[in-house]
Protein backbone atom coordinates (compact mmCIF):
# COMPACT_ATOMS: atom_id res chain seq x y z
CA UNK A 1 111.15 113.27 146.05
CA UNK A 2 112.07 109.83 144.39
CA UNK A 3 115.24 109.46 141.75
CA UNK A 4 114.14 109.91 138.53
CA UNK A 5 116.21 106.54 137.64
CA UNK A 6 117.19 107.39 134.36
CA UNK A 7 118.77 104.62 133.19
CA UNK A 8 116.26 102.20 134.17
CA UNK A 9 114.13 104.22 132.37
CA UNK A 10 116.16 103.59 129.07
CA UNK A 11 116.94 100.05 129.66
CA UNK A 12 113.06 99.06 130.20
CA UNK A 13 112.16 101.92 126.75
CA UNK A 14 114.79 99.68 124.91
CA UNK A 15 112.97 96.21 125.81
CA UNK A 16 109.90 97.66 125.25
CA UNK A 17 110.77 98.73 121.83
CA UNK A 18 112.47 95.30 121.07
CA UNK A 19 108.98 93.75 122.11
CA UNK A 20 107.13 96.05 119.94
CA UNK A 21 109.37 95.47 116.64
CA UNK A 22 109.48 91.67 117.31
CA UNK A 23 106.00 91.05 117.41
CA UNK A 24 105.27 93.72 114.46
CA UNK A 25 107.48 91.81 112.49
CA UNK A 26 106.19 88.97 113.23
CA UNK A 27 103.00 89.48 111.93
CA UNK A 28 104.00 91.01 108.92
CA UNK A 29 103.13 87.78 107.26
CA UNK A 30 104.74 87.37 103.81
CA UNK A 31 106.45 90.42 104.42
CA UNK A 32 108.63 89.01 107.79
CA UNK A 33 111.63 86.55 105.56
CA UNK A 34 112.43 89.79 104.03
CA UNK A 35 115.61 91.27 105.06
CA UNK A 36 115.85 94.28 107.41
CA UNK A 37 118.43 96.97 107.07
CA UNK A 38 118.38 100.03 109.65
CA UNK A 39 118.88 103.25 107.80
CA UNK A 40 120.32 106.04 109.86
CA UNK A 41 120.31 109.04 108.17
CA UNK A 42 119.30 110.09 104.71
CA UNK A 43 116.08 110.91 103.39
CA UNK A 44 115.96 108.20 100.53
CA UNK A 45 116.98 104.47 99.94
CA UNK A 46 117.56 102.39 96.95
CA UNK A 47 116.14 98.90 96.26
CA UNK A 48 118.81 96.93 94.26
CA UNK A 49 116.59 93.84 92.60
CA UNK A 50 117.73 90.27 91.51
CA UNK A 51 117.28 91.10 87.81
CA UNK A 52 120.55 93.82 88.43
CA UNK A 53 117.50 96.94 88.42
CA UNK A 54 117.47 99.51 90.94
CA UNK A 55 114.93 101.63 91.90
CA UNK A 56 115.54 105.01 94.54
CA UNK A 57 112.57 105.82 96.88
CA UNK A 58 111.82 108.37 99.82
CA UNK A 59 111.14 107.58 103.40
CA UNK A 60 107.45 106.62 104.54
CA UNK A 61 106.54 107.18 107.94
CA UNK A 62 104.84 104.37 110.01
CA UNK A 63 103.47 104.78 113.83
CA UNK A 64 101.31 104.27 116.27
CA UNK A 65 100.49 105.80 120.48
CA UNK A 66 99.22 104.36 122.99
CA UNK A 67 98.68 106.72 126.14
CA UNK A 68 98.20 105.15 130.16
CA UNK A 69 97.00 107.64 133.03
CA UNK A 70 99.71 108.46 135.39
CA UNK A 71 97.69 107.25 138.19
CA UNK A 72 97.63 103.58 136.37
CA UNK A 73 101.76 103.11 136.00
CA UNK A 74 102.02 102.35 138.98
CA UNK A 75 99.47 99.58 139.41
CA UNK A 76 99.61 98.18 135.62
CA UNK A 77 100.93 94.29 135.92
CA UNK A 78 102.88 92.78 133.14
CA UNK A 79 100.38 91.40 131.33
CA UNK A 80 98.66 94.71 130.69
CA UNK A 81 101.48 96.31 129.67
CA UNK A 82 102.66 93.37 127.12
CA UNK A 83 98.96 94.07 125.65
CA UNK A 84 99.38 97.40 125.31
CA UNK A 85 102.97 96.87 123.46
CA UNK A 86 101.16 93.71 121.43
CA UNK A 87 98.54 96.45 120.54
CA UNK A 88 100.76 99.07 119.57
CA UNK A 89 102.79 95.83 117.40
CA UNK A 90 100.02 94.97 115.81
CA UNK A 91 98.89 98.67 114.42
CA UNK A 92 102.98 99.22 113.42
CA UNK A 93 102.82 95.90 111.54
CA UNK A 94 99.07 96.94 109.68
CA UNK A 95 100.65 100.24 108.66
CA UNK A 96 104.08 98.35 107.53
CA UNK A 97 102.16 96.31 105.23
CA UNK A 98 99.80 98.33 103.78
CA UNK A 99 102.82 100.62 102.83
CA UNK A 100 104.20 97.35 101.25
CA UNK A 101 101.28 96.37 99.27
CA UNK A 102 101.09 99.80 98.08
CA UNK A 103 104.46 99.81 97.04
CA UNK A 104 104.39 95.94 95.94
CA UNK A 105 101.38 96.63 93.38
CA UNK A 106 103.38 99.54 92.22
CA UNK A 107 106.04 98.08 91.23
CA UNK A 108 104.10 95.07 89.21
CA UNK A 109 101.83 97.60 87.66
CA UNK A 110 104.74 99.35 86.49
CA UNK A 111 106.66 96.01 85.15
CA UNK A 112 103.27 94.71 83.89
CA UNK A 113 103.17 91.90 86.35
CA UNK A 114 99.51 92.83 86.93
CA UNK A 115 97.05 90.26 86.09
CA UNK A 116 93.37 91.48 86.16
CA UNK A 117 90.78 89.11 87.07
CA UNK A 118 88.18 91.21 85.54
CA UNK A 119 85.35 90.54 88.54
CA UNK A 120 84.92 86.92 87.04
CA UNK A 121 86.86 85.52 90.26
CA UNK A 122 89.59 83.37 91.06
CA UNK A 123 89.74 80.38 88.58
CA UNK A 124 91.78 77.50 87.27
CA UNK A 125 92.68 80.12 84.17
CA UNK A 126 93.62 83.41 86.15
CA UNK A 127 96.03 81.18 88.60
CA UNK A 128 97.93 79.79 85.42
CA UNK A 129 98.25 83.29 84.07
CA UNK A 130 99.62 84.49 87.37
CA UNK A 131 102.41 81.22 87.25
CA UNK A 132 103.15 82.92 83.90
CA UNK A 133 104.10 86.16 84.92
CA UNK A 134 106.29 84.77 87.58
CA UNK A 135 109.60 83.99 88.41
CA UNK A 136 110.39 80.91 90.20
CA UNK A 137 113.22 78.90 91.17
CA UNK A 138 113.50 75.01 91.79
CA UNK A 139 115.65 72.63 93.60
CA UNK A 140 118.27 69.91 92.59
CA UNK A 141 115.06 67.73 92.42
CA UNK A 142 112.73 70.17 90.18
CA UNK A 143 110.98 71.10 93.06
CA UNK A 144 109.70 74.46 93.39
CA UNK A 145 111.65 76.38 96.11
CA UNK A 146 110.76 79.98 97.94
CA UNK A 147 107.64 80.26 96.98
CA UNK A 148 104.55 81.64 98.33
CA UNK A 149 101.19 82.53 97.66
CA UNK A 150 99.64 85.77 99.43
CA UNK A 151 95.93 86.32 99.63
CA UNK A 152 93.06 87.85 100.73
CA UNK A 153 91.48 85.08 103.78
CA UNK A 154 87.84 85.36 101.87
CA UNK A 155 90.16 84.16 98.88
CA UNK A 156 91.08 80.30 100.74
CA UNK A 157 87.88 78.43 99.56
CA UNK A 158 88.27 79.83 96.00
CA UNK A 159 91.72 79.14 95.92
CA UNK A 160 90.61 75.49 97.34
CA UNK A 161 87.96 74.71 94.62
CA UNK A 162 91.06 76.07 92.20
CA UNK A 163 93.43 73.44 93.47
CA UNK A 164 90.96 71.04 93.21
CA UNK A 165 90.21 71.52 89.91
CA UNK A 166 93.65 71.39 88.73
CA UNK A 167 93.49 68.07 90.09
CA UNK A 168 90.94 66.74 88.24
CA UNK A 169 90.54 68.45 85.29
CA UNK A 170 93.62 66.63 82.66
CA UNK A 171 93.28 69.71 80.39
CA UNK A 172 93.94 71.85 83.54
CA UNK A 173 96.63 69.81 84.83
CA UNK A 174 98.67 69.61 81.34
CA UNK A 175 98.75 73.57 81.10
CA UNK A 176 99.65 73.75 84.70
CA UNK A 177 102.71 71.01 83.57
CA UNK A 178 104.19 72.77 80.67
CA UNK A 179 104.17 75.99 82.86
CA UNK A 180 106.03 74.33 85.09
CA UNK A 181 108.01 72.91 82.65
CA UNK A 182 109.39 76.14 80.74
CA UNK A 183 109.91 77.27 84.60
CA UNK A 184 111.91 75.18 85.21
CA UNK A 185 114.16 75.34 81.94
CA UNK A 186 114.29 79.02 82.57
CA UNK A 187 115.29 78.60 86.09
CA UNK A 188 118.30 76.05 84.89
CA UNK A 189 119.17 78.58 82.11
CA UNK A 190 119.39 81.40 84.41
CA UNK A 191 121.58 79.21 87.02
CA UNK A 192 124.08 77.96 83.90
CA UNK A 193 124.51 81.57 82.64
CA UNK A 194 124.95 82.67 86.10
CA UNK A 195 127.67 80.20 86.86
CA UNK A 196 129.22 81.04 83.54
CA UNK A 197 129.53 84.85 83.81
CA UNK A 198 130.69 84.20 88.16
């Protein structure tokens, strides 16, 4: 009878779990910059936000199996098992985010951060009211700074004919200035008080 090897065993689970949570969070997409905290008991968490809010949630459960034949382990070479893991990565990270989404719209809908396009589209209009509703910050040189823009793929050539009408259009690109503008006044106000009250 061969040694059941134990701790090999648990030294090659542990690298393939590292693999797997890598490469999920990889492809998280706009979700991967966002911090990670291990929780390791409890059965709820709280979300602290920037604007001094808080907000206590459960626990969601995310997973995915993947199943080889006995007969197979043996003979399975590395690159069919880093599929498999990359397979199992890639159904973790679909379930991660559509939990986030969910969550994400959620939250706006609740803070009325929502802005419906109505079925008309994605146009010049709708993107300025979505700079409305948000938040930004800038740097030293009035750039805008940790920003990004999340949407559907079948959204890019919309979003394209968008950005080039902003460009064009000197109606368009005045609006899209003054937003910018009070952005950036807020952005400075909210730095100054900050640096006051610290």
């Amino acid at each position: 009878m061969l040694p059941d090897l134990r701790k090999v065993k648990a030294e090659l689970q542990k690298v393939h779990m590292q693999t797997i949570s890598a490469l999920a969070q990889k492809q998280l997409g706009a979700f991967s910059d966002i911090p990670r905290h291990i929780i390791h008991e409890g059965d709820s968490m709280v979300t602290l936000r920037a604007d001094g809010t808080s907000e206590q949630s459960g626990m969601s459960t995310v997973s995915a199996e993947s199943s080889i034949d006995a007969g197979r382990v043996a003979k399975i070479t590395a690159d069919e098992r880093y599929e498999i893991l990359a397979d199992l990565a890639r159904r973790m990270a679909e379930g991660m985010a559509t939990q986030l989404y969910g969550e994400l719209n959620r939250t706006l809908e609740d803070a009325g951060q929502v802005v419906e396009g109505k079925g008309k589209g994605f146009t010049p209009e709708l993107f300025l009211e979505v700079l409305e509703k948000i938040e930004m910050e800038f740097d030293d040189a009035g750039q805008m700074k940790n920003m990004r823009l999340v949407m559907h793929p079948d959204s890019k050539l919309d979003f394209a004919k968008v950005q080039r009408q902003l460009d064009t259009d000197p109606g368009l690109q005045q609006r899209y200035n003054d937003i910018m503008q009070r952005k950036r006044e807020a952005y400075y106000a909210r730095e100054a008080a900050r640096e006051l009250v610290g």
